[in-house]
PDB file of N, CA and C in Angstrom:
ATOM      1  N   UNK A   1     -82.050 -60.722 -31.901  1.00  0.00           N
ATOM      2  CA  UNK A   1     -83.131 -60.917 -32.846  1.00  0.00           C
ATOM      3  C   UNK A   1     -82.759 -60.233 -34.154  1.00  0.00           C
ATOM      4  N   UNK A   2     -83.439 -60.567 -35.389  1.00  0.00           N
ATOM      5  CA  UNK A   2     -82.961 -60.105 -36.666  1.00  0.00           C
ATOM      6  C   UNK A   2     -84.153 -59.648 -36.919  1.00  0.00           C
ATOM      7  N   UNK A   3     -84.590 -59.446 -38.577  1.00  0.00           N
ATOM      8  CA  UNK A   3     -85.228 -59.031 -39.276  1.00  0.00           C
ATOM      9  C   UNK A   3     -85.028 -58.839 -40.748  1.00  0.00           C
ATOM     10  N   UNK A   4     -86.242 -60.047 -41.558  1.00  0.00           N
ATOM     11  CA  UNK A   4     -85.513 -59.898 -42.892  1.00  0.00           C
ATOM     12  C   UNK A   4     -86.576 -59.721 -43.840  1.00  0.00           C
ATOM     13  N   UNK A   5     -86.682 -58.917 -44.228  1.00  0.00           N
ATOM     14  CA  UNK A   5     -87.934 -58.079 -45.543  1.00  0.00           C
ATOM     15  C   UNK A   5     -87.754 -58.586 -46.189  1.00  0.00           C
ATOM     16  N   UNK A   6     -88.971 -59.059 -47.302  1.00  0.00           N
ATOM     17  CA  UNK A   6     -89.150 -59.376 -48.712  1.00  0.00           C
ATOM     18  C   UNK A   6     -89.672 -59.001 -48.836  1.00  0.00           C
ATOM     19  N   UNK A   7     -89.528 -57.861 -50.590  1.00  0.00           N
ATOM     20  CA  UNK A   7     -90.251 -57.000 -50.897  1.00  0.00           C
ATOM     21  C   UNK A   7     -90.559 -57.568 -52.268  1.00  0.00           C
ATOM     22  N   UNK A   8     -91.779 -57.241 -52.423  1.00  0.00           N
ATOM     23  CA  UNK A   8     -92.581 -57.257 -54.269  1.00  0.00           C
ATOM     24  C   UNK A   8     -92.630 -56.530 -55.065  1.00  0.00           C
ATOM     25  N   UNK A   9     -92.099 -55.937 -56.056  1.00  0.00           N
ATOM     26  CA  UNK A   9     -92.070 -54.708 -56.444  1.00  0.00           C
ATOM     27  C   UNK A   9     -93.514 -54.923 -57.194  1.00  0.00           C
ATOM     28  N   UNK A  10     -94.015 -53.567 -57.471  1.00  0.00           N
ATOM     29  CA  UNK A  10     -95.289 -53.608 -57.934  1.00  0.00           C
ATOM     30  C   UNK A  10     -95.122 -53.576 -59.882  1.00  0.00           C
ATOM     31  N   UNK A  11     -96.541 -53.789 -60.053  1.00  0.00           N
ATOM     32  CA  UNK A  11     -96.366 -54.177 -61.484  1.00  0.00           C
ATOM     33  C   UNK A  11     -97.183 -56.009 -61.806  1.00  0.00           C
ATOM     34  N   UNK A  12     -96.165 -56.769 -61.015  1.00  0.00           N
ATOM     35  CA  UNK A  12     -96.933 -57.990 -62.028  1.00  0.00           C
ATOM     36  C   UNK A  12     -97.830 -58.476 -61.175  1.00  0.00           C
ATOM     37  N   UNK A  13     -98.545 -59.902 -61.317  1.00  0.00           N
ATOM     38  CA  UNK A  13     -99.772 -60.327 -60.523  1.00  0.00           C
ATOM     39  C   UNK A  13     -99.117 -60.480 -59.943  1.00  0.00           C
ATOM     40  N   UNK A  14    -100.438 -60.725 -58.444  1.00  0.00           N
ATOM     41  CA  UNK A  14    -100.173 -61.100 -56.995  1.00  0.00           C
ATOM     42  C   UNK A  14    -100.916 -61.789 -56.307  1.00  0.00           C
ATOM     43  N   UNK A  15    -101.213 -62.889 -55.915  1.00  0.00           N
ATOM     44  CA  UNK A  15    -102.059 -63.762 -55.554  1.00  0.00           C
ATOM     45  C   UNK A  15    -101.912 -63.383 -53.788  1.00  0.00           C
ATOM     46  N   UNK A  16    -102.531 -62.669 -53.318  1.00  0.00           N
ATOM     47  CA  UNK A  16    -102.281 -61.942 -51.612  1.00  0.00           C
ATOM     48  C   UNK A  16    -102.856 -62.900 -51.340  1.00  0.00           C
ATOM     49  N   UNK A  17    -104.168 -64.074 -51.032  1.00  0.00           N
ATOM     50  CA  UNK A  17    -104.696 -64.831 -50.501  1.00  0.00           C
ATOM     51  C   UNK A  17    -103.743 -66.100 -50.213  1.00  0.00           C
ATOM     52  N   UNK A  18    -103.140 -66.806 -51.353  1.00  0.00           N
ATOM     53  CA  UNK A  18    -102.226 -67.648 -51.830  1.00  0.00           C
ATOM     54  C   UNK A  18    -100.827 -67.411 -50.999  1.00  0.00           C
ATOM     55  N   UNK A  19    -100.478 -66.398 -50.798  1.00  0.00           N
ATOM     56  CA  UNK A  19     -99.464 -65.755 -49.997  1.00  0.00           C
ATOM     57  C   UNK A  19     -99.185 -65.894 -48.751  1.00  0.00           C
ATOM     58  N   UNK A  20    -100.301 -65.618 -47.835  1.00  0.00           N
ATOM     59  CA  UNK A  20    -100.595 -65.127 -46.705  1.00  0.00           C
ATOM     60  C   UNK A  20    -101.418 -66.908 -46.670  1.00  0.00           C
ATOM     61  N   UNK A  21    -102.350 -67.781 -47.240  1.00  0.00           N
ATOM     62  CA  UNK A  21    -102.298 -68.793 -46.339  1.00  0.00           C
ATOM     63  C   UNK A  21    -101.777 -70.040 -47.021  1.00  0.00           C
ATOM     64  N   UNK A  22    -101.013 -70.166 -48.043  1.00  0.00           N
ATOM     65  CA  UNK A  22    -100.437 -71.211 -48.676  1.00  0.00           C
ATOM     66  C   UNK A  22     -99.040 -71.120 -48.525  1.00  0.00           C
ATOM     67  N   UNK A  23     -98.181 -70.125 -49.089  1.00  0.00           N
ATOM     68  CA  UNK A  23     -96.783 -69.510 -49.137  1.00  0.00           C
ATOM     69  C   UNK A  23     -96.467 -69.868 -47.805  1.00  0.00           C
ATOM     70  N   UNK A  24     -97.142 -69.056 -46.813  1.00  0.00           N
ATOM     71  CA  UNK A  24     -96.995 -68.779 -45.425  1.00  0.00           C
ATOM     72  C   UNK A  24     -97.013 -69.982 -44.505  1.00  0.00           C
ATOM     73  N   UNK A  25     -98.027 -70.669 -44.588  1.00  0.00           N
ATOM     74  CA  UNK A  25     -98.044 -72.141 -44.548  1.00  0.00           C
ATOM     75  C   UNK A  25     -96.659 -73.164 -44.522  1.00  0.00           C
ATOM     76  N   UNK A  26     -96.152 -72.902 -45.680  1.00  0.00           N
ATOM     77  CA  UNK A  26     -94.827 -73.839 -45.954  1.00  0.00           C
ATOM     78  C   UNK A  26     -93.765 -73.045 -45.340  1.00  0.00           C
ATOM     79  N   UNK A  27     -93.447 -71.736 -45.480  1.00  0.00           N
ATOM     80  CA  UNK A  27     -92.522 -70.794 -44.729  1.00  0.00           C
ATOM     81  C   UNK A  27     -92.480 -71.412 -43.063  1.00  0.00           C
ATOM     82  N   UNK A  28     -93.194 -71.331 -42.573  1.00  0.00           N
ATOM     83  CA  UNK A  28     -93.591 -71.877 -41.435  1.00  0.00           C
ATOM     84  C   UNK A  28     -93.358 -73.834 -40.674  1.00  0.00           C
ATOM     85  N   UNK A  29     -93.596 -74.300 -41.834  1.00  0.00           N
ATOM     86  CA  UNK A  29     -92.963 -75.480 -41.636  1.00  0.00           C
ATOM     87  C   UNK A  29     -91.670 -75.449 -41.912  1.00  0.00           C
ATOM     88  N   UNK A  30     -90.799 -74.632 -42.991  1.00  0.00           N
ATOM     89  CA  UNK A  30     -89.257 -74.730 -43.394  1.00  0.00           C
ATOM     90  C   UNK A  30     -89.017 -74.357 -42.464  1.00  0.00           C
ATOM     91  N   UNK A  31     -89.089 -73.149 -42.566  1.00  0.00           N
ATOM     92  CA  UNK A  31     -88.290 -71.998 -41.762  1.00  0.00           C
ATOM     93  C   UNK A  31     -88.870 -71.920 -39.993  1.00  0.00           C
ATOM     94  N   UNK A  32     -89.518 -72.646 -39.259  1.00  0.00           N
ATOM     95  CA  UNK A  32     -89.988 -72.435 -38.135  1.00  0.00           C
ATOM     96  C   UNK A  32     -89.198 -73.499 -37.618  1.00  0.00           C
ATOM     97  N   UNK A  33     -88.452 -74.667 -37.653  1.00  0.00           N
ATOM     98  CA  UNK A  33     -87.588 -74.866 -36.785  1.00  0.00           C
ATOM     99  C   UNK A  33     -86.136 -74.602 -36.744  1.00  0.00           C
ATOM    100  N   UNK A  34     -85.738 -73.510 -37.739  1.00  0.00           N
ATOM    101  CA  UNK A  34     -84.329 -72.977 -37.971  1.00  0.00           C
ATOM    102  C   UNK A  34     -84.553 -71.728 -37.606  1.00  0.00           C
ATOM    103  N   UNK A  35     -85.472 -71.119 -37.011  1.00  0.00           N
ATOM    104  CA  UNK A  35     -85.235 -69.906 -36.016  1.00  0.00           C
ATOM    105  C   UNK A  35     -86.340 -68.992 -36.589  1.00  0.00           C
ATOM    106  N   UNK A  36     -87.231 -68.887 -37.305  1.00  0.00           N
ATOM    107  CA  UNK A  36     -88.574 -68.155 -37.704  1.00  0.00           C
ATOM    108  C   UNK A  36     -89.503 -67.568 -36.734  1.00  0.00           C
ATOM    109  N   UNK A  37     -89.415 -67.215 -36.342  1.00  0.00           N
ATOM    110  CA  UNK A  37     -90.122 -66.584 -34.696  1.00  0.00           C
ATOM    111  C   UNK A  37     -91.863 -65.745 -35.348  1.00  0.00           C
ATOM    112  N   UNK A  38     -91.491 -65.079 -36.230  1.00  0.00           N
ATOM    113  CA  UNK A  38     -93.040 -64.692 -36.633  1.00  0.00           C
ATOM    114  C   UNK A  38     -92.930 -63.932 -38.171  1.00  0.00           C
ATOM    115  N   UNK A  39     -94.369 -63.688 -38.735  1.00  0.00           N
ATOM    116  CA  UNK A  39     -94.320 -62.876 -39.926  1.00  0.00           C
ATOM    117  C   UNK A  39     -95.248 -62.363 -40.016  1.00  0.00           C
ATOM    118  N   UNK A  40     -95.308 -60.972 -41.071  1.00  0.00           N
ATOM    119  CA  UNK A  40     -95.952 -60.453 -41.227  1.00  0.00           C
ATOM    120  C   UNK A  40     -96.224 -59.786 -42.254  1.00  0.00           C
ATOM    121  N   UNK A  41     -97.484 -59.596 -43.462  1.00  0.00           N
ATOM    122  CA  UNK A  41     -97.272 -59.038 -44.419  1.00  0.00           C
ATOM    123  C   UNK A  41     -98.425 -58.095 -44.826  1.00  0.00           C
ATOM    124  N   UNK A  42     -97.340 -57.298 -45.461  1.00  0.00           N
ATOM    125  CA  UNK A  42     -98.582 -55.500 -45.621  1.00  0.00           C
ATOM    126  C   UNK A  42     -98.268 -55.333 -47.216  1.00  0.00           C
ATOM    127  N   UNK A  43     -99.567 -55.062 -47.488  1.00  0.00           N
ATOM    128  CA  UNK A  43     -99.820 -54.691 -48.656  1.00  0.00           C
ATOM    129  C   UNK A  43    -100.077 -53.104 -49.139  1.00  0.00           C
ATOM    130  N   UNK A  44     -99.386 -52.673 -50.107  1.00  0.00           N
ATOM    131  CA  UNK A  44     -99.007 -51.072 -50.451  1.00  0.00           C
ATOM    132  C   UNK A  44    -100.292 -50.664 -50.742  1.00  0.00           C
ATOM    133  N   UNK A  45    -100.317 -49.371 -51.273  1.00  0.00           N
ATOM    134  CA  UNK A  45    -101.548 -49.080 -51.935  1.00  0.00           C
ATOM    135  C   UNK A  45    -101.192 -48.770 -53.679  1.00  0.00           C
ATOM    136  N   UNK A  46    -101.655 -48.821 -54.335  1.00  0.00           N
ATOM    137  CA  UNK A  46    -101.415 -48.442 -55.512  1.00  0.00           C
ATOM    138  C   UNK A  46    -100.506 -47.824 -56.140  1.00  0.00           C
ATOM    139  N   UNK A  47     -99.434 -47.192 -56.934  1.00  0.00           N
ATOM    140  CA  UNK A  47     -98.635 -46.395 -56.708  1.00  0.00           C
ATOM    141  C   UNK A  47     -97.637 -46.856 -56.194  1.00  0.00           C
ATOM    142  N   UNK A  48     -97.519 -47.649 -55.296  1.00  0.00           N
ATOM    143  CA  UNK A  48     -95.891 -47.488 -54.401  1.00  0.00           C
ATOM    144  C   UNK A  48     -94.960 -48.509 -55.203  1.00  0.00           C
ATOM    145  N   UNK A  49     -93.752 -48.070 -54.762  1.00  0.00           N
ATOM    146  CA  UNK A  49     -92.804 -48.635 -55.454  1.00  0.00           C
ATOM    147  C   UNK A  49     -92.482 -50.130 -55.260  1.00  0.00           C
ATOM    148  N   UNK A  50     -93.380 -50.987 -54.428  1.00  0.00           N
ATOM    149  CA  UNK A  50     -93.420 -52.225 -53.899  1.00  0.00           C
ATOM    150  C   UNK A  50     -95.066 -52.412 -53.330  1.00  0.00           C
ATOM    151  N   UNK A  51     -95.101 -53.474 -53.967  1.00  0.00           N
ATOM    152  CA  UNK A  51     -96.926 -53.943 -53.726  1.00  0.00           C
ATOM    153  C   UNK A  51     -96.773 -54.915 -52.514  1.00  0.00           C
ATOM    154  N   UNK A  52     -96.136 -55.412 -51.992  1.00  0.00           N
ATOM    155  CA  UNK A  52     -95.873 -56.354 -50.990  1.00  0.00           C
ATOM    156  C   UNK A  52     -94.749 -56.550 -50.246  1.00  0.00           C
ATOM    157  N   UNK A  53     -94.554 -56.357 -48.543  1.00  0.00           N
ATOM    158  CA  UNK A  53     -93.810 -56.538 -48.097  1.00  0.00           C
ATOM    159  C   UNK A  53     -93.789 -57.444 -47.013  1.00  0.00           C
ATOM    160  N   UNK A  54     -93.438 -58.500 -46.993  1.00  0.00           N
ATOM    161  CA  UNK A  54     -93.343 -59.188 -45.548  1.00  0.00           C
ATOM    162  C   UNK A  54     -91.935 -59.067 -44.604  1.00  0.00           C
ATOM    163  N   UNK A  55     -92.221 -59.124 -43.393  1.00  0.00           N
ATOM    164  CA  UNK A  55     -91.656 -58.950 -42.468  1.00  0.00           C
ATOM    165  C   UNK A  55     -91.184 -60.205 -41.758  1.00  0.00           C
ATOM    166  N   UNK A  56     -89.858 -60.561 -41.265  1.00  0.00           N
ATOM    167  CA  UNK A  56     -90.166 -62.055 -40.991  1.00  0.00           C
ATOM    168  C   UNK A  56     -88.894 -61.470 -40.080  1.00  0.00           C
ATOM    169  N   UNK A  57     -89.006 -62.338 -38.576  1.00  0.00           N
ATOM    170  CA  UNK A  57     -88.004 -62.134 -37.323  1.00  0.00           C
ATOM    171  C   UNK A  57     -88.089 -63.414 -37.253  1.00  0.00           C
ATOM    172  N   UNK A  58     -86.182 -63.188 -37.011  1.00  0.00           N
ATOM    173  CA  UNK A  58     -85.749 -64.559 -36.734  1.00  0.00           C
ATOM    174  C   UNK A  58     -85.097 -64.174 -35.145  1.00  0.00           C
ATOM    175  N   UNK A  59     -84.499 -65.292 -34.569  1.00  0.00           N
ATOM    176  CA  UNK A  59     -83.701 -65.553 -33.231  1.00  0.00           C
ATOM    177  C   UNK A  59     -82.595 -64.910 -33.546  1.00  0.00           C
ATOM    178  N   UNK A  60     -81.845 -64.982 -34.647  1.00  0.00           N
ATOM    179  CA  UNK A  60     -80.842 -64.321 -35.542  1.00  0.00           C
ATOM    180  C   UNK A  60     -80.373 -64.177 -36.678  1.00  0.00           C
ATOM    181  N   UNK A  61     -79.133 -63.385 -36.946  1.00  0.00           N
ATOM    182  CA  UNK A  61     -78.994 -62.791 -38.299  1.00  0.00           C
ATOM    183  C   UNK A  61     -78.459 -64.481 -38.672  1.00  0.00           C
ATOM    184  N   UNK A  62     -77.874 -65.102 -38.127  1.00  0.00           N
ATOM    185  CA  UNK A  62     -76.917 -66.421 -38.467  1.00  0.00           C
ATOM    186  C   UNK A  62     -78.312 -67.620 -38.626  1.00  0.00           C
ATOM    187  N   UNK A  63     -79.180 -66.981 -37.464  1.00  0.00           N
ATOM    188  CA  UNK A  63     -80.328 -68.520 -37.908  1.00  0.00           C
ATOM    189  C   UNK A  63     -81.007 -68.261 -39.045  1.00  0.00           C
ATOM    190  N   UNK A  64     -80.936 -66.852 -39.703  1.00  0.00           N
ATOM    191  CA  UNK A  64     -81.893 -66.664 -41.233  1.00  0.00           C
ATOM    192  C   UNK A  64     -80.563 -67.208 -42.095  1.00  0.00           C
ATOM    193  N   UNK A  65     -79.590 -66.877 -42.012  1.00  0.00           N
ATOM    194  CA  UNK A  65     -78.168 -67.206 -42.793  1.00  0.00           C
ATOM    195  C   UNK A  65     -78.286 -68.894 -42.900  1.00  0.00           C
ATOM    196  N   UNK A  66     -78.402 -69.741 -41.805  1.00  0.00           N
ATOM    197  CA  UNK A  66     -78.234 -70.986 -42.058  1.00  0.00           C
ATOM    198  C   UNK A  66     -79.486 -71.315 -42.990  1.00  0.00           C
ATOM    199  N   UNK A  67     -80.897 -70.912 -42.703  1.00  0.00           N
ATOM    200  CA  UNK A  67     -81.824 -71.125 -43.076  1.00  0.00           C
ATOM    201  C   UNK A  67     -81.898 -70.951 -44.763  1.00  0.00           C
ATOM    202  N   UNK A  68     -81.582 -69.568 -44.925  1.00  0.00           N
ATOM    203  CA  UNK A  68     -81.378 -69.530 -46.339  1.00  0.00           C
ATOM    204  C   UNK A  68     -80.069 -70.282 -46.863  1.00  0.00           C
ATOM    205  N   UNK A  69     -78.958 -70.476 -46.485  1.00  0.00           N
ATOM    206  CA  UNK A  69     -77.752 -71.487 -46.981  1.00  0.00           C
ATOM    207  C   UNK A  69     -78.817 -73.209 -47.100  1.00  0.00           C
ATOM    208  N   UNK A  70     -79.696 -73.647 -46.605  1.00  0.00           N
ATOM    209  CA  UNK A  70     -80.240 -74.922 -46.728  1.00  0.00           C
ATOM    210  C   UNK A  70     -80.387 -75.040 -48.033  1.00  0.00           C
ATOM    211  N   UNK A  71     -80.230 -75.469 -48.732  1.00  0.00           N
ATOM    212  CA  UNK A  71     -80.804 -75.876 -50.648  1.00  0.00           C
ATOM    213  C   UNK A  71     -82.291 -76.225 -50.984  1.00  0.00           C
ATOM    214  N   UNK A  72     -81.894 -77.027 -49.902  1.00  0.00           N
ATOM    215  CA  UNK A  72     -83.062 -77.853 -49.696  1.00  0.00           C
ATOM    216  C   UNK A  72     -84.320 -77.070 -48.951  1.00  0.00           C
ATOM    217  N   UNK A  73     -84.253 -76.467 -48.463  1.00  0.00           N
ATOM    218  CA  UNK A  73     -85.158 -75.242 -47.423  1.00  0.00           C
ATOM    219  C   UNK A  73     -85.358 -74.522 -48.592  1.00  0.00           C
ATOM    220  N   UNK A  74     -84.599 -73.675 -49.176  1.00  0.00           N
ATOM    221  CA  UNK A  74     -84.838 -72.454 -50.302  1.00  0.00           C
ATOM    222  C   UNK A  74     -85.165 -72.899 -50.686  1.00  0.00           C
ATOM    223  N   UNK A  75     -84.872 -74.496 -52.072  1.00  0.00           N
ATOM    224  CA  UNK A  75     -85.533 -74.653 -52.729  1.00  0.00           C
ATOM    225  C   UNK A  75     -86.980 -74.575 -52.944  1.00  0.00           C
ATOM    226  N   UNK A  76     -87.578 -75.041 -51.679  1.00  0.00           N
ATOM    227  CA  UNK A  76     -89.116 -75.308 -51.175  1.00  0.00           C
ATOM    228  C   UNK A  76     -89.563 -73.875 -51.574  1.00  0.00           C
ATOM    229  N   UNK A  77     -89.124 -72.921 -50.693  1.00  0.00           N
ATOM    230  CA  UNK A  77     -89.212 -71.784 -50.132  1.00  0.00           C
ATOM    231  C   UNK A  77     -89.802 -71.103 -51.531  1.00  0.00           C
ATOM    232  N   UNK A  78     -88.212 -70.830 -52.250  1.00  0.00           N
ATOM    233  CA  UNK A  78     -88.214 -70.062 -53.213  1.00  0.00           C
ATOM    234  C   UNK A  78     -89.363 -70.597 -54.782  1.00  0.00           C
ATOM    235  N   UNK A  79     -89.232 -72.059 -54.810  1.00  0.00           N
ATOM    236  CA  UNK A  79     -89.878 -72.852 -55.864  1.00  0.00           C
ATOM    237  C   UNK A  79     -91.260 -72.585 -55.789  1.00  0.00           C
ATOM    238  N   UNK A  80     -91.894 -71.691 -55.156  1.00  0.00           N
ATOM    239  CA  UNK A  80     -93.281 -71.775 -54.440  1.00  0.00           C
ATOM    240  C   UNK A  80     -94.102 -70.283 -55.365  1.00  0.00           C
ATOM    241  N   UNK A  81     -92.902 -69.572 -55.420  1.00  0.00           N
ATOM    242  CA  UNK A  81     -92.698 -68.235 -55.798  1.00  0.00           C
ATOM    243  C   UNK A  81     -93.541 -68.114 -57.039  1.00  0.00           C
ATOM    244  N   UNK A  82     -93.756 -68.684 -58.009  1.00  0.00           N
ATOM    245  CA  UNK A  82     -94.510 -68.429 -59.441  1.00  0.00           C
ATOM    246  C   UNK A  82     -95.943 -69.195 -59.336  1.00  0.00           C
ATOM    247  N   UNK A  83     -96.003 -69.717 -57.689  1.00  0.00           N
ATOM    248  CA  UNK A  83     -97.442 -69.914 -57.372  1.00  0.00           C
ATOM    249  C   UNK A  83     -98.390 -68.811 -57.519  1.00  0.00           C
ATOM    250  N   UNK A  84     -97.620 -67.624 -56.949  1.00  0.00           N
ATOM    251  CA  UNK A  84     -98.091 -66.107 -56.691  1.00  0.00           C
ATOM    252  C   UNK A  84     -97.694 -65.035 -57.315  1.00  0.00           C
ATOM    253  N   UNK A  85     -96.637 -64.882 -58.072  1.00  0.00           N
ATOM    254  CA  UNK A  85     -96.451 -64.300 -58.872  1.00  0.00           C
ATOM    255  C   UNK A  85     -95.136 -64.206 -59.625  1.00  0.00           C
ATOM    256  N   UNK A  86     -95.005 -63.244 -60.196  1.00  0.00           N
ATOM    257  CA  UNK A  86     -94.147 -63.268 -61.283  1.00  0.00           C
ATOM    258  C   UNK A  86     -92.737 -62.474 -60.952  1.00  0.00           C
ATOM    259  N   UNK A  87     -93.012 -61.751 -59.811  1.00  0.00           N
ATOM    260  CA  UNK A  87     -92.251 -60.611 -59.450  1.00  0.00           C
ATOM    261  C   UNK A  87     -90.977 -61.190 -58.906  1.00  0.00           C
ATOM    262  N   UNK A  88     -90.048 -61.115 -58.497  1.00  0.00           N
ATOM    263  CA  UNK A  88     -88.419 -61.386 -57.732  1.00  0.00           C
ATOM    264  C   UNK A  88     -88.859 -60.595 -56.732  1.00  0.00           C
ATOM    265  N   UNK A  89     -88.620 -61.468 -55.474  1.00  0.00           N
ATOM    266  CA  UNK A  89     -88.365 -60.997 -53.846  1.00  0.00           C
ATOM    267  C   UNK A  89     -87.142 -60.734 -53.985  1.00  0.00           C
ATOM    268  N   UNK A  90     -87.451 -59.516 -53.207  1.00  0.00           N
ATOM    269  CA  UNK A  90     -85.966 -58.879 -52.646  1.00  0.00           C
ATOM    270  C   UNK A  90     -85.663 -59.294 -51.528  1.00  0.00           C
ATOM    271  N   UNK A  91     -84.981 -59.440 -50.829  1.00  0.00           N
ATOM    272  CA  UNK A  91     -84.329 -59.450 -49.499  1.00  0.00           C
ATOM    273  C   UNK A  91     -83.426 -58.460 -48.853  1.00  0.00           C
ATOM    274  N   UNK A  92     -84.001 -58.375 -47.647  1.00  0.00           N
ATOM    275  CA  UNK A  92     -83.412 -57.021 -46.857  1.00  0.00           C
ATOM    276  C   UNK A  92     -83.218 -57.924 -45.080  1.00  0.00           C
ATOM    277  N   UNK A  93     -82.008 -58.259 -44.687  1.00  0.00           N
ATOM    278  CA  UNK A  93     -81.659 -58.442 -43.835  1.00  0.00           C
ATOM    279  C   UNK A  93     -81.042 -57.469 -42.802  1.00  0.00           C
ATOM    280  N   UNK A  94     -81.374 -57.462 -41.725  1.00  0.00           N
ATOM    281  CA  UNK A  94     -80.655 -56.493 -40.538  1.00  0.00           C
ATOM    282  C   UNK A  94     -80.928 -57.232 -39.156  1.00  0.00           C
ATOM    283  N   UNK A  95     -79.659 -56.631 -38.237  1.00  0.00           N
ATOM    284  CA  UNK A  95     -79.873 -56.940 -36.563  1.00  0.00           C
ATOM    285  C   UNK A  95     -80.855 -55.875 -36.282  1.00  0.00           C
ATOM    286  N   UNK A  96     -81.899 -56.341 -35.203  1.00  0.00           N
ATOM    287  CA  UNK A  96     -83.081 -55.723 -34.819  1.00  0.00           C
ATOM    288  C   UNK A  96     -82.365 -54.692 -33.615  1.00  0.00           C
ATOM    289  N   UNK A  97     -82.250 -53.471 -33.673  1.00  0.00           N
ATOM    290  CA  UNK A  97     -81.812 -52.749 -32.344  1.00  0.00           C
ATOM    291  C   UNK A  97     -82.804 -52.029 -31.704  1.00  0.00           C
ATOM    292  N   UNK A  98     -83.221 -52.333 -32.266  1.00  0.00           N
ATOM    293  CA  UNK A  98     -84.963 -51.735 -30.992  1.00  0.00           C
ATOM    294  C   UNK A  98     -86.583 -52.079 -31.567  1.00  0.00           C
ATOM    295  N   UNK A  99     -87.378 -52.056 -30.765  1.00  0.00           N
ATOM    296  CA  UNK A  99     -88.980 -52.264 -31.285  1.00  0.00           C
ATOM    297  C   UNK A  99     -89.558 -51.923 -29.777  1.00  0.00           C
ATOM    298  N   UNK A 100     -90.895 -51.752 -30.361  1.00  0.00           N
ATOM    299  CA  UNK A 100     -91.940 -51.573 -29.483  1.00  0.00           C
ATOM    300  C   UNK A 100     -93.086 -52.053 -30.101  1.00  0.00           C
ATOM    301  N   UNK A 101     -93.928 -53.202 -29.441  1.00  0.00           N
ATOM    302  CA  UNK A 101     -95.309 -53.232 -30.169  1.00  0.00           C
ATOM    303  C   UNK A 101     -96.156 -52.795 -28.969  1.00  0.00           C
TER     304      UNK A 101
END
């Protein structure tokens, strides 16, 4: 299993509603039959150095790799981005070596 963060840095608007059921929405149709297993997103409090982070587990580091290599997938993905705001997602990829929920 993997794990790949996108972070918001804080500062510009943020449409959290738009995010969580529109964004999320299409994430879910792209990215849910190339290995998207679940997501999740937390919002900072004021102050922090990132206003938004989602959490997204894939099957693997290679099924987020193919997923993001699609053009056609990102494009969707990424083109969606100035629906909600203004900010650049970061990306933070890693192999998952442990959890507990």
């Amino acid at each position: 299993m993997a794990t790949v963060t996108i972070l918001y840095e804080s500062g510009p608007k943020f449409d959290v509603q738009y995010y969580i059921t529109k964004h999320f929405a299409l994430v879910e149709e792209k990215w849910g039959p190339l290995g998207l297993l679940s997501w999740e997103v937390v919002e900072f409090e004021e102050g922090s150095p990132y206003q938004i982070q989602a959490t997204t587990k894939w099957k693997s580091i290679e099924a987020f790799e193919a997923a993001a290599g699609n053009q056609e997938v990102m494009a969707a993905v990424i083109g969606d981005v100035p629906n909600y705001t203004t900010a650049k997602p970061t990306f933070l990829k890693g192999k998952t070596v442990g959890s507990k929920l």
